[in-house]
C-alpha atoms as a PDB file:
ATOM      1  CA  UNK A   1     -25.057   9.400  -9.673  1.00  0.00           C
ATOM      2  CA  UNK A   2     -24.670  11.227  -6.067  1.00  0.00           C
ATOM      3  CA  UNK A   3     -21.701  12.519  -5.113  1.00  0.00           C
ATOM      4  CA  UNK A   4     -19.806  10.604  -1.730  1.00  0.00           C
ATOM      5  CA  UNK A   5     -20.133  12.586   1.369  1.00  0.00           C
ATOM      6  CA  UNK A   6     -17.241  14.571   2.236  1.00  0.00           C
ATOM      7  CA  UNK A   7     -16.346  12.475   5.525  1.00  0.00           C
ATOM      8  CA  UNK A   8     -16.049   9.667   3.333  1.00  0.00           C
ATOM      9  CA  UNK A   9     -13.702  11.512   0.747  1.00  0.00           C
ATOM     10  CA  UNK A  10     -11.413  12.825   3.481  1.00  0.00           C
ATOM     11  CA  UNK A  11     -11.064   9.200   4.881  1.00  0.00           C
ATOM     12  CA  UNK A  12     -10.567   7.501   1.650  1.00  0.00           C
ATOM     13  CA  UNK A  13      -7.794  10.261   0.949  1.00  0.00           C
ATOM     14  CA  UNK A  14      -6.205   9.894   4.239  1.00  0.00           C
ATOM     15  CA  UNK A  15      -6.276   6.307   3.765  1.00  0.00           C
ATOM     16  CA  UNK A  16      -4.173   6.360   0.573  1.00  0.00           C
ATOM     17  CA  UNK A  17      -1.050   7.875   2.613  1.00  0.00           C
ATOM     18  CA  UNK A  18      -1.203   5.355   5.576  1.00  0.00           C
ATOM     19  CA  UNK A  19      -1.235   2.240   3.313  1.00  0.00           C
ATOM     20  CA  UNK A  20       1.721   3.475   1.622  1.00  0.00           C
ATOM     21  CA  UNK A  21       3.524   3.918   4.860  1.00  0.00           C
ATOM     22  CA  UNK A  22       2.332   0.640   6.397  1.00  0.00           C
ATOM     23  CA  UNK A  23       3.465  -1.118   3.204  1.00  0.00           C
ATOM     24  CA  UNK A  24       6.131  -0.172   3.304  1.00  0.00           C
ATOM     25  CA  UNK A  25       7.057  -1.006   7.031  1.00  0.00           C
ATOM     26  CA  UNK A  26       5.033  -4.242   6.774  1.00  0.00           C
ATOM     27  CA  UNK A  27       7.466  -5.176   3.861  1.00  0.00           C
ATOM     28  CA  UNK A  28      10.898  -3.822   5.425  1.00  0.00           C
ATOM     29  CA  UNK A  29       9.935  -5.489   8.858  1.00  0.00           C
ATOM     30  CA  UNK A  30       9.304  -9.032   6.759  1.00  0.00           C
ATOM     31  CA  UNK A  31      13.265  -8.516   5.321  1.00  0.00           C
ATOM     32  CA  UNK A  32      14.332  -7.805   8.293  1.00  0.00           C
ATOM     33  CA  UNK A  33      13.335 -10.442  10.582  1.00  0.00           C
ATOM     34  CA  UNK A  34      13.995 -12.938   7.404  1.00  0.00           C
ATOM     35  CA  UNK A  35      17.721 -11.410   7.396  1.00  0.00           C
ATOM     36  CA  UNK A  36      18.170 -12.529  10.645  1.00  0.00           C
ATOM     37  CA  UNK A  37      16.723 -15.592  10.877  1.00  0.00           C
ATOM     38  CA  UNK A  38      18.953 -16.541   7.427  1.00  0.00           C
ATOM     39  CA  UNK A  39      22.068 -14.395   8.008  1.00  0.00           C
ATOM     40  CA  UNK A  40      21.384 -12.884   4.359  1.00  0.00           C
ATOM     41  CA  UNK A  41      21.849  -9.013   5.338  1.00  0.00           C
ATOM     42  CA  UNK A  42      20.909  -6.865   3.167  1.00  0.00           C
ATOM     43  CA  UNK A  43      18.886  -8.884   0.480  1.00  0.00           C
ATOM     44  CA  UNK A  44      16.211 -10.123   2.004  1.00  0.00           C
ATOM     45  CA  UNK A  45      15.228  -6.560   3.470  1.00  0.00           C
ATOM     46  CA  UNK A  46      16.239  -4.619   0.439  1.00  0.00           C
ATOM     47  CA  UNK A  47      13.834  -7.572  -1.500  1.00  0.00           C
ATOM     48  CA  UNK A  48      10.999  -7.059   0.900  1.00  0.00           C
ATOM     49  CA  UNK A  49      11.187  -3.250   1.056  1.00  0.00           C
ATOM     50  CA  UNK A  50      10.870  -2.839  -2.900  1.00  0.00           C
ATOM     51  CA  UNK A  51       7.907  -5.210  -2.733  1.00  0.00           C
ATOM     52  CA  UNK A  52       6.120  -3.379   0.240  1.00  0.00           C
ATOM     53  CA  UNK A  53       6.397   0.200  -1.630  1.00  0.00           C
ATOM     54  CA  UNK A  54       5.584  -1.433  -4.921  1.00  0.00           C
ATOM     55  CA  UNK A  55       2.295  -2.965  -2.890  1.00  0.00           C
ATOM     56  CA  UNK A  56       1.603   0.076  -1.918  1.00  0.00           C
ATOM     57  CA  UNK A  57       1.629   2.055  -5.228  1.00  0.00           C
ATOM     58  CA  UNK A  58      -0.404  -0.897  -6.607  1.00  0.00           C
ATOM     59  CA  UNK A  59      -2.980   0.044  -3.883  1.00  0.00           C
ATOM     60  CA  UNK A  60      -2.456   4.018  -4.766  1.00  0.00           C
ATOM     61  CA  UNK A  61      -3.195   3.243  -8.729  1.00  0.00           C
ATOM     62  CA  UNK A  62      -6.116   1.153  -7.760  1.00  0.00           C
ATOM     63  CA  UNK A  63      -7.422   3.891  -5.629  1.00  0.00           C
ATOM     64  CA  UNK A  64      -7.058   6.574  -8.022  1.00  0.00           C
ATOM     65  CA  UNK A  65      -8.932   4.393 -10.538  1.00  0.00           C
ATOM     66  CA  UNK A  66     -11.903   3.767  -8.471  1.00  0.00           C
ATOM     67  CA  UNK A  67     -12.206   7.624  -8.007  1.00  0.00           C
ATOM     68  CA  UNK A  68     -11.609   8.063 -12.010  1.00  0.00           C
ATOM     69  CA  UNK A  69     -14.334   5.827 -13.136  1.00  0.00           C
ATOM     70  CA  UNK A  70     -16.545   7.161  -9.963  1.00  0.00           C
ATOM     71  CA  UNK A  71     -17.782   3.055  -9.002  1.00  0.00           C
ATOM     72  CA  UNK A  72     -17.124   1.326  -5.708  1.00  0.00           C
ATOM     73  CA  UNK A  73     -16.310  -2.363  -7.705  1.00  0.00           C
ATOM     74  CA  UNK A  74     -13.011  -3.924  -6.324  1.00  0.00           C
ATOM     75  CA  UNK A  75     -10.618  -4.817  -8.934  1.00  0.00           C
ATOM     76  CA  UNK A  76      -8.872  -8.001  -8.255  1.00  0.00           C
END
């Protein structure tokens, strides 16, 4: 099996930080505009925010995986 080329290893690395960050925003920003549209402050952004940093973990472990076993298959 050939090993990736190092421009590719650097991105995919660099990419693991920014979808935990985005995740994370993309989630609080959900609770927050749902807050106000409802009047529910703080549960629906404290809701959302858990489930954008545990979507972004999930995409972390998955990462890590694919590097483990060395394939490019997506896991679904």
């Amino acid at each position: 099996m050939a090993e990736k080329p190092l421009f590719k290893q650097l991105l995919q690395a660099s990419s693991v930080g920014l979808n935990l960050v985005i995740s994370t925003f993309v989630g609080l920003a959900i609770g927050y505009g749902l807050d106000k549209a409802f009047n529910t402050r703080p549960w629906l952004t404290i809701i959302f925010l858990i489930l954008g940093i545990i979507s972004g973990f999930r995409d972390l472990v998955r990462l890590a995986r694919k590097q483990n076993d060395g394939t490019d298959k997506q896991d679904i």
